[in-house]
Protein backbone atom coordinates (compact mmCIF):
# COMPACT_ATOMS: atom_id res chain seq x y z
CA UNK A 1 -34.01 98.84 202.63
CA UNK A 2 -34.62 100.26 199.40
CA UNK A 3 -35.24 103.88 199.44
CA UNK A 4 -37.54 104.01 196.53
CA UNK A 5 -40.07 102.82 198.51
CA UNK A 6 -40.37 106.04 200.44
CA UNK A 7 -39.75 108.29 197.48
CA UNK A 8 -42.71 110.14 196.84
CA UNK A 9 -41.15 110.88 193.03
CA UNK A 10 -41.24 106.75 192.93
CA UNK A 11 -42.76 106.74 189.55
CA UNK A 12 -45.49 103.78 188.96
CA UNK A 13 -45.56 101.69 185.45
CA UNK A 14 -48.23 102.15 183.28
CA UNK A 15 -51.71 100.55 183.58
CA UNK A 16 -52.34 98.10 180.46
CA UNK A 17 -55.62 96.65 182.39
CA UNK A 18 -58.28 98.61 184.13
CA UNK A 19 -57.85 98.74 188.31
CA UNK A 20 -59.69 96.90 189.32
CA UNK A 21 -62.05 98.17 192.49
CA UNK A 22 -61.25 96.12 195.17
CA UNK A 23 -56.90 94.05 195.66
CA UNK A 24 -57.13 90.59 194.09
CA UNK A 25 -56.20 87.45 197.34
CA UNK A 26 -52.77 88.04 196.26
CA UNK A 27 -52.34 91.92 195.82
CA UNK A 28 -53.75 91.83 199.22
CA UNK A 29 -51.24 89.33 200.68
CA UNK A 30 -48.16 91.29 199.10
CA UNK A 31 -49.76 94.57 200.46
CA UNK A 32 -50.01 92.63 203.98
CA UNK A 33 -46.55 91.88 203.34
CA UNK A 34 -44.97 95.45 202.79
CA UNK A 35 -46.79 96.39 205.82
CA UNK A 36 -45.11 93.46 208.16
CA UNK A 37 -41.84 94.76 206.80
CA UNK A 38 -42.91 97.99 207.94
CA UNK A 39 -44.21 97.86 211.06
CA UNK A 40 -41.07 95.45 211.97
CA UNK A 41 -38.72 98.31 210.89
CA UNK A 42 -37.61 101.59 213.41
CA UNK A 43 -39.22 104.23 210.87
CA UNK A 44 -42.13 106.81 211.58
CA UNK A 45 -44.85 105.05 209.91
CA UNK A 46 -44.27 101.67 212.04
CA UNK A 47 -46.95 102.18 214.16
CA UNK A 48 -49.48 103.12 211.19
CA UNK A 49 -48.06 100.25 209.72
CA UNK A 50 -48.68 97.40 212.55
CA UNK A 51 -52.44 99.35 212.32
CA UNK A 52 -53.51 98.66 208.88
CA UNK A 53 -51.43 95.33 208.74
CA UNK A 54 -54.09 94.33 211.41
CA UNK A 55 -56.95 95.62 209.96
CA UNK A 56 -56.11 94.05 206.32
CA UNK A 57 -55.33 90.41 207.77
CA UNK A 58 -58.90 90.61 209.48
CA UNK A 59 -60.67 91.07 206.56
CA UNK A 60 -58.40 88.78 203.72
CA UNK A 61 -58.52 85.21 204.01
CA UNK A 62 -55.24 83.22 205.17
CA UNK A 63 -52.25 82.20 202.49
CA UNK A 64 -53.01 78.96 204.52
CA UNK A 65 -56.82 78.72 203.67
């Protein structure tokens, strides 16, 4: 697994839009994504992981439709 992911020095690229307030269908998806790998992984923040993969994939829509 890449480390960067849990480096809290992880710098983020620049914004070039505004954020907007709420994850577009697909940020969503590719958040609910990093959280599978997560919560399949031995690491401390598994079980917060399963949590909000849960929670997320209750509220977004299927990739399916």
């Amino acid at each position: 697994m890449d480390d960067d992911l849990l480096d809290a020095d992880c710098s983020m690229p620049e914004l070039t839009e505004p954020r907007l307030a709420l994850f577009t269908l697909s940020e969503a998806h590719e958040l609910l994504d990093v959280l599978h790998h997560f919560s399949a992984i031995e690491h401390n923040w598994a079980a917060q992981a399963r949590h909000f993969a849960a929670e997320l994939a209750a509220r977004v829509p299927s990739r399916d439709g």
